[in-house]
N, C-alpha and C. Protein backbone atom coordinates (compact mmCIF):
# COMPACT_ATOMS: atom_id res chain seq x y z
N UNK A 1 -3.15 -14.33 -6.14
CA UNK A 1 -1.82 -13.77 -6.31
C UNK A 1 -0.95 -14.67 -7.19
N UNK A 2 -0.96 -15.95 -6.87
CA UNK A 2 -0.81 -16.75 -8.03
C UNK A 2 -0.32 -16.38 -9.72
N UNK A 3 -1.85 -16.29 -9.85
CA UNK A 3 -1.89 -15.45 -11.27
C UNK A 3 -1.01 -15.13 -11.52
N UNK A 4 -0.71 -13.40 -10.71
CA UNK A 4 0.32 -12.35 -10.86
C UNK A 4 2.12 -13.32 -10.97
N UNK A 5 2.13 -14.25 -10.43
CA UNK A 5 3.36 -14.49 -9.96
C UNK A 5 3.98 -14.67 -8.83
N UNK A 6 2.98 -14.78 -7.71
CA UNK A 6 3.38 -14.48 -6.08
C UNK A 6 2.54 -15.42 -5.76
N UNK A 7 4.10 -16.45 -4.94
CA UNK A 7 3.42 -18.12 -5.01
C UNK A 7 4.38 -17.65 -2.98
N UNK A 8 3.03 -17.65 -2.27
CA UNK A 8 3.58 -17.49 -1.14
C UNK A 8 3.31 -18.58 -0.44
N UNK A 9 3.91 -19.54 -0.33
CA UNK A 9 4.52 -21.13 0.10
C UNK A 9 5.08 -21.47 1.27
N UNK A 10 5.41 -19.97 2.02
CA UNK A 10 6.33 -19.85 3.68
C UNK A 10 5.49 -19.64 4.70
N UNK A 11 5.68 -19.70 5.51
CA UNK A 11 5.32 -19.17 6.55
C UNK A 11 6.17 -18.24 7.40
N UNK A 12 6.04 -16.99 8.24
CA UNK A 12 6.88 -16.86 8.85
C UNK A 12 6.41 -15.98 10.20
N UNK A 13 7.03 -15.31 11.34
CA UNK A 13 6.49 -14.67 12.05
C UNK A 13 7.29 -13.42 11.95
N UNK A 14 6.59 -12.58 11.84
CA UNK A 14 6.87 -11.27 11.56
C UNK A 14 6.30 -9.86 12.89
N UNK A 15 6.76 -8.87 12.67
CA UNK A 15 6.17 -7.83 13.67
C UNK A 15 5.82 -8.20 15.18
N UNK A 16 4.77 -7.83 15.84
CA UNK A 16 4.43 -8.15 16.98
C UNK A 16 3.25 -9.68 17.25
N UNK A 17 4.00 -10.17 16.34
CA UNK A 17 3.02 -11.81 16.01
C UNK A 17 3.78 -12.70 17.26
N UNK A 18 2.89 -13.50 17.73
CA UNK A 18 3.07 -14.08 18.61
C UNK A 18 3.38 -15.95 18.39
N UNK A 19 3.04 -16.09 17.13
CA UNK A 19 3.31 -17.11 16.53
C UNK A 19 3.23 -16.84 14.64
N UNK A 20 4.11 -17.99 14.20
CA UNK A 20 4.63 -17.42 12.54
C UNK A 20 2.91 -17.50 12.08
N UNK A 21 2.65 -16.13 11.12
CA UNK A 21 1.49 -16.52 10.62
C UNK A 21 1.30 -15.90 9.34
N UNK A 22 2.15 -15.11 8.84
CA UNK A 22 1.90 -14.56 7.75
C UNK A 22 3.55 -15.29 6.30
N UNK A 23 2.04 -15.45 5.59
CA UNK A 23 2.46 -15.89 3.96
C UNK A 23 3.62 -14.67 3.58
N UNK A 24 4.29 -15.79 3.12
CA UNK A 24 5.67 -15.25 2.37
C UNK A 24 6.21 -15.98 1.03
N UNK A 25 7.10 -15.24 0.83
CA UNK A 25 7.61 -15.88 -0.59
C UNK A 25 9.08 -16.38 -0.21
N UNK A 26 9.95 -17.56 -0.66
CA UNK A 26 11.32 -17.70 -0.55
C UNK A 26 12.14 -16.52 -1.00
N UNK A 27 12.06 -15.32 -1.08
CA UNK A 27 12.73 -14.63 -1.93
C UNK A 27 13.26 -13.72 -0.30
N UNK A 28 13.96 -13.09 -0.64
CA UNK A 28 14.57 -12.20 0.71
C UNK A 28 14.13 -10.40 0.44
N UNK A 29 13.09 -10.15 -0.39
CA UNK A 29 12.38 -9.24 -0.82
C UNK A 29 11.45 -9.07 0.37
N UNK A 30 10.83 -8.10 0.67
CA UNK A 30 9.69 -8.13 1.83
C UNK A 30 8.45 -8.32 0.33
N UNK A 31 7.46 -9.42 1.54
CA UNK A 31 6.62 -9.90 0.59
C UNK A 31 5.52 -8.83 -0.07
N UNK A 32 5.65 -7.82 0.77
CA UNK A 32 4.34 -6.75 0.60
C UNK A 32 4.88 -5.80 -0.54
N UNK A 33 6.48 -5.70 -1.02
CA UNK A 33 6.87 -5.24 -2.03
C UNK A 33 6.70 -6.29 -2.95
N UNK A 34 6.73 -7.50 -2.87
CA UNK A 34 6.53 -8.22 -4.14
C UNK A 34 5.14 -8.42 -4.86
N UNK A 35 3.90 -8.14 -3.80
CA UNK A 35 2.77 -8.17 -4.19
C UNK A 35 2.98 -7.04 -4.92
N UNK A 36 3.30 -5.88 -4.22
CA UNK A 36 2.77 -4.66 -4.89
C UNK A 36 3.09 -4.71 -6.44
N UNK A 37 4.67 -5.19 -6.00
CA UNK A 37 4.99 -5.02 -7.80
C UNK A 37 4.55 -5.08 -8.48
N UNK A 38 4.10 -6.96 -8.38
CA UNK A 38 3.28 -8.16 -9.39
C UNK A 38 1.74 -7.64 -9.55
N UNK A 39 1.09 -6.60 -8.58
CA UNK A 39 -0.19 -5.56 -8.94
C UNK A 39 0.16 -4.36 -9.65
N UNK A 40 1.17 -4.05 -9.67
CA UNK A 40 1.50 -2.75 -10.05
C UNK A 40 1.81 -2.85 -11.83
N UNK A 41 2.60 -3.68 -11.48
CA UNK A 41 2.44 -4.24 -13.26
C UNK A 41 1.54 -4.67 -13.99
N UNK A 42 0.59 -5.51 -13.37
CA UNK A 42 -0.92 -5.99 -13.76
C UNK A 42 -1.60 -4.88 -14.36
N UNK A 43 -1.60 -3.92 -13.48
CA UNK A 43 -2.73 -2.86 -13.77
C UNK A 43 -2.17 -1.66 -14.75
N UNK A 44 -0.63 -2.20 -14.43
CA UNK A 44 -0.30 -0.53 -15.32
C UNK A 44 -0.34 -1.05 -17.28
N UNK A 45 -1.05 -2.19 -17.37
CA UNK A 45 -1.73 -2.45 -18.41
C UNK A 45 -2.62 -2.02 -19.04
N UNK A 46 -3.20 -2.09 -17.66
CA UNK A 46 -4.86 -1.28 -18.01
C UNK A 46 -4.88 0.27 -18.44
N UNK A 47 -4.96 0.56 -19.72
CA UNK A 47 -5.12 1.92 -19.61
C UNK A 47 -6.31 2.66 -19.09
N UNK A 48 -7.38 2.20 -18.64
CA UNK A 48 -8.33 2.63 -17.41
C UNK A 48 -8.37 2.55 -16.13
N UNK A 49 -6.84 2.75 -16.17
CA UNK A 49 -6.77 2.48 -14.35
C UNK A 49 -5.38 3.13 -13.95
N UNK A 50 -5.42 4.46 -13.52
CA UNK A 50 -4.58 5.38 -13.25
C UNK A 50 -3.83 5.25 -11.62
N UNK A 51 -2.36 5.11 -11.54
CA UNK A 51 -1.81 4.60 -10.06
C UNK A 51 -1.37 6.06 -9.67
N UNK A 52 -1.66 6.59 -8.33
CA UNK A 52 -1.52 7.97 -8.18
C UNK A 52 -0.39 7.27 -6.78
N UNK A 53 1.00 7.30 -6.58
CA UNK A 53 1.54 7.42 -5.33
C UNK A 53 2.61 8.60 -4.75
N UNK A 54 2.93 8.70 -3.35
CA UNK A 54 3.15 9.70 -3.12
C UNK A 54 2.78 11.11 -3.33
N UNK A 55 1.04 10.79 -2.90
CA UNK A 55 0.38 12.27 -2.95
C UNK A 55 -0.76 12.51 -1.51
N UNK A 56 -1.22 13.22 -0.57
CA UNK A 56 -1.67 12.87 0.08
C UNK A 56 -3.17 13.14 -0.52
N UNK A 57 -4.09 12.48 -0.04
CA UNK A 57 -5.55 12.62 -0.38
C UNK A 57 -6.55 13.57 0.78
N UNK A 58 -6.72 14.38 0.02
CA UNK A 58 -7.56 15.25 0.65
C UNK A 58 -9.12 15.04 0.92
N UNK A 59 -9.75 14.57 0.22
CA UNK A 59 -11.06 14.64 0.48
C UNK A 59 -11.03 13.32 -0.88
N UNK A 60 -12.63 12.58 -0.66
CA UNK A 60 -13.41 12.02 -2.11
C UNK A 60 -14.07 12.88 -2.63
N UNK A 61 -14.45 13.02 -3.63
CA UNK A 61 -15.69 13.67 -4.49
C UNK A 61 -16.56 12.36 -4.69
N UNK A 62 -17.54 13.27 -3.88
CA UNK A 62 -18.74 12.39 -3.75
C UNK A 62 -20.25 13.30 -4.53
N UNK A 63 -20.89 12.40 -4.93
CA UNK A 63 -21.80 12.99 -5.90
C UNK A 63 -23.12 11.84 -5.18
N UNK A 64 -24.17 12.69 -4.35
CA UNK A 64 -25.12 11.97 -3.87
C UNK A 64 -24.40 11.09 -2.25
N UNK A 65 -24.83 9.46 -2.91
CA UNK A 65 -23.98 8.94 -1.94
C UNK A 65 -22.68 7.95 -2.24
N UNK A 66 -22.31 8.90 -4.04
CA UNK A 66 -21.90 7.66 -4.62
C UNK A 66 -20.15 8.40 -4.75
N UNK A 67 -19.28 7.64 -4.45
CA UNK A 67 -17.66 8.45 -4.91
C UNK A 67 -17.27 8.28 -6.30
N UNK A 68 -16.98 9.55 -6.71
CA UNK A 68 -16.93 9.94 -7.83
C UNK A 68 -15.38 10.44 -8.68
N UNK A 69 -14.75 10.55 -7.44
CA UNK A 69 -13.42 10.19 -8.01
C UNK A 69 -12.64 10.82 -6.70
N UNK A 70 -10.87 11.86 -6.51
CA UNK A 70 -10.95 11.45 -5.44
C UNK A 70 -9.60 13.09 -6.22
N UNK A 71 -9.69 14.09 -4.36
CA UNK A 71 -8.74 15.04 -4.62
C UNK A 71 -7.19 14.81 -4.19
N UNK A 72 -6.51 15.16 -4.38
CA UNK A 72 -5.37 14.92 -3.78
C UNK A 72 -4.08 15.89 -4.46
N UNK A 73 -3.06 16.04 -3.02
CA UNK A 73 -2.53 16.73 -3.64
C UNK A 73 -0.91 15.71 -3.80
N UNK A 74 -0.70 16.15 -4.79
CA UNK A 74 0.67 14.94 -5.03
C UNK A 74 2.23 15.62 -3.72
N UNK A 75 2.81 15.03 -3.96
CA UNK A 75 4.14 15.03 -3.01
C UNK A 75 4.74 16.63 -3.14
N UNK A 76 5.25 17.13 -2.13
CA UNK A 76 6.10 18.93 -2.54
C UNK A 76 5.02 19.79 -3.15
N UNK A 77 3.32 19.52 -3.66
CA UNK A 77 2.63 20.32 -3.84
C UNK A 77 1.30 21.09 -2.82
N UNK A 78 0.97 21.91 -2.53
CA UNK A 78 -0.14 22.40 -2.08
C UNK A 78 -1.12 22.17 -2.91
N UNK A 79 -0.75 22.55 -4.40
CA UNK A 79 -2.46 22.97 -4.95
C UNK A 79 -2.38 21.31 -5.46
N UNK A 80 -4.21 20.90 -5.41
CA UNK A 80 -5.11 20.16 -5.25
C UNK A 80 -5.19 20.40 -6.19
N UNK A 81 -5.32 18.52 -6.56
CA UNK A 81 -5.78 18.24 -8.20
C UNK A 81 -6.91 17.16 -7.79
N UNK A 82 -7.76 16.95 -8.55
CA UNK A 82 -9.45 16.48 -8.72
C UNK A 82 -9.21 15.82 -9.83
N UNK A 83 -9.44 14.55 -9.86
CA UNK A 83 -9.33 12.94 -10.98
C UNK A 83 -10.70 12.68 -10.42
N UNK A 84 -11.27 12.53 -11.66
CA UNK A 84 -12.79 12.00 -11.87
C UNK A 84 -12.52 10.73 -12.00
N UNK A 85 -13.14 9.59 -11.36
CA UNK A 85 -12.99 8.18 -11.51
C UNK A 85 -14.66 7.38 -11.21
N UNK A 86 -14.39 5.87 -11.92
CA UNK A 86 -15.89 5.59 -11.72
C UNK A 86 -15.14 4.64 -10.34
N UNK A 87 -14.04 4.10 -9.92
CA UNK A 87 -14.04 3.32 -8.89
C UNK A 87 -12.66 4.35 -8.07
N UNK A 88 -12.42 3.79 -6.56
CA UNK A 88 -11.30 4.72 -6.36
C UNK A 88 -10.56 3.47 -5.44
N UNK A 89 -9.87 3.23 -5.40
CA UNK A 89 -9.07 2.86 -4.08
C UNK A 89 -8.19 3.04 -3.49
N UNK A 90 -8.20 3.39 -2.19
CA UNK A 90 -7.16 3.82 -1.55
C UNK A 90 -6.44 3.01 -0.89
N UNK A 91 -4.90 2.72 -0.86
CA UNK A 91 -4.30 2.19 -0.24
C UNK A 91 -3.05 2.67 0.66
N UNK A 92 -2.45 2.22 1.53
CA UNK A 92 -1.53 3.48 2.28
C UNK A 92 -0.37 2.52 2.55
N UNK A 93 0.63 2.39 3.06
CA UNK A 93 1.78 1.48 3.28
C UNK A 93 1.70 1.08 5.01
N UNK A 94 0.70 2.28 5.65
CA UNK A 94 1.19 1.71 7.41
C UNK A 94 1.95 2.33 7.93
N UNK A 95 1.85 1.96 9.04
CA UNK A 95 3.14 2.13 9.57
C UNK A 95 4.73 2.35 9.03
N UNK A 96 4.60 0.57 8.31
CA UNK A 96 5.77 0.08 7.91
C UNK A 96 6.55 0.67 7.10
N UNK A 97 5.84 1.15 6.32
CA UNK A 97 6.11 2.18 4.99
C UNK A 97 6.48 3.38 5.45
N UNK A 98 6.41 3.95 6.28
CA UNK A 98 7.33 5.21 6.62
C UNK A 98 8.86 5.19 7.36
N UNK A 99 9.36 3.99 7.28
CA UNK A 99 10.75 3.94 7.74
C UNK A 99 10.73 3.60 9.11
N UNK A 100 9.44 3.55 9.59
CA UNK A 100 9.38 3.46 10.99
C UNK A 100 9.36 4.30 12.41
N UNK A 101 9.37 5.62 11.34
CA UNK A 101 9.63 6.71 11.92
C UNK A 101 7.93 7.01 12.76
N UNK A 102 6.72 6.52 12.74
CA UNK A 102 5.31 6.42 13.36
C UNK A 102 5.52 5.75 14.48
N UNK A 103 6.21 4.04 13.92
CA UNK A 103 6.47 2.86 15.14
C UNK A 103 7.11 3.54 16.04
N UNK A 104 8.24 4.49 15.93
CA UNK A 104 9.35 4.60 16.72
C UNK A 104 8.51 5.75 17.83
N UNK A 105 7.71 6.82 17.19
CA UNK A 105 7.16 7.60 17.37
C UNK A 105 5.51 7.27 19.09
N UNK A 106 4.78 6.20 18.18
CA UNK A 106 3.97 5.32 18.71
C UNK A 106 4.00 4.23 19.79
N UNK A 107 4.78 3.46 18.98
CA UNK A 107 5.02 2.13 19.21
C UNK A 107 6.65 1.87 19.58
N UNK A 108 7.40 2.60 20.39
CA UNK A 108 8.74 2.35 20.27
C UNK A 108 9.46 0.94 20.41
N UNK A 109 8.64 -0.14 21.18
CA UNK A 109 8.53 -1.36 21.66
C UNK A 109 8.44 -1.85 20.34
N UNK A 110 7.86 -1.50 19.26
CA UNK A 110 7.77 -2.23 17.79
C UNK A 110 8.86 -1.99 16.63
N UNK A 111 9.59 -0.69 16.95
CA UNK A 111 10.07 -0.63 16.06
C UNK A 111 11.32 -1.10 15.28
N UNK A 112 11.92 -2.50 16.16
CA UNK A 112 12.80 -2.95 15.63
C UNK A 112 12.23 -4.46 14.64
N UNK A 113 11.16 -4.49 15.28
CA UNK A 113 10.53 -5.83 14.84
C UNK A 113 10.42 -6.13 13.24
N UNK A 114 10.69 -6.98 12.50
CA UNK A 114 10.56 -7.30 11.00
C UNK A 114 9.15 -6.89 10.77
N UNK A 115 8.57 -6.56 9.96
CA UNK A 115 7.63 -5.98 8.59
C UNK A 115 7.81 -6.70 7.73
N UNK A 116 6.64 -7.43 6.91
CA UNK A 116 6.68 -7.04 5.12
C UNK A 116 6.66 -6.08 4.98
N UNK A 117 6.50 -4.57 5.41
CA UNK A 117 6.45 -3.60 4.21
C UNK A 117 8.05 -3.12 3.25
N UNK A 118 8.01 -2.72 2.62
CA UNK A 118 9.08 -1.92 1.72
C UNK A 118 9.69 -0.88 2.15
């Protein structure tokens, strides 16, 4: 992370941690938005590497036993769009990332607790 720009030097205790254990940055940003950024910019270099967010994923396309790219339908849409890819990754925000509205839902005991997420 380095590399990117994300020199996490803190320590702190966060969520339902029972002692400080997760890397942070001095900045008053949640750290999991600053990674993302400092990745988000990295890659949106790459013109072979397409960032799809706020869409839900419906299924992989799988060909044999191998994934082949991945369906999904983006945010306010029904119809399903199909991106052929040679790698895919999926990543999701958590819990944290929905406002808390899961924690509160789930976990009501959690949901006042600090997050890195955004």
């Amino acid at each position: 992370l380095a590399k990117f720009g994300i020199e996490l030097t803190h320590t702190s205790r966060c969520a339902a941690h029972s002692v400080a254990r997760t890397r942070t940055t001095m900045t008053t940003t949640p750290v999991g938005l600053e990674i993302i950024r400092a990745l988000e910019a990295a890659v949106a270099k790459d013109p072979d590497v397409t960032i799809i967010t706020n869409a839900t994923v419906n299924r992989l396309v799988v060909e044999g036993s191998a994934v082949k790219g991945v369906a999904y339908a983006p945010a306010g849409f029904e119809e399903e769009v199909e991106l052929a890819a040679g790698a895919v990754v999926l990543a999701t925000g958590g819990y944290g990332a929905c406002g808390s509205a899961l924690l509160r839902k789930h976990a009501p005991g959690l949901a006042s607790c600090p997050s890195t997420n955004a």
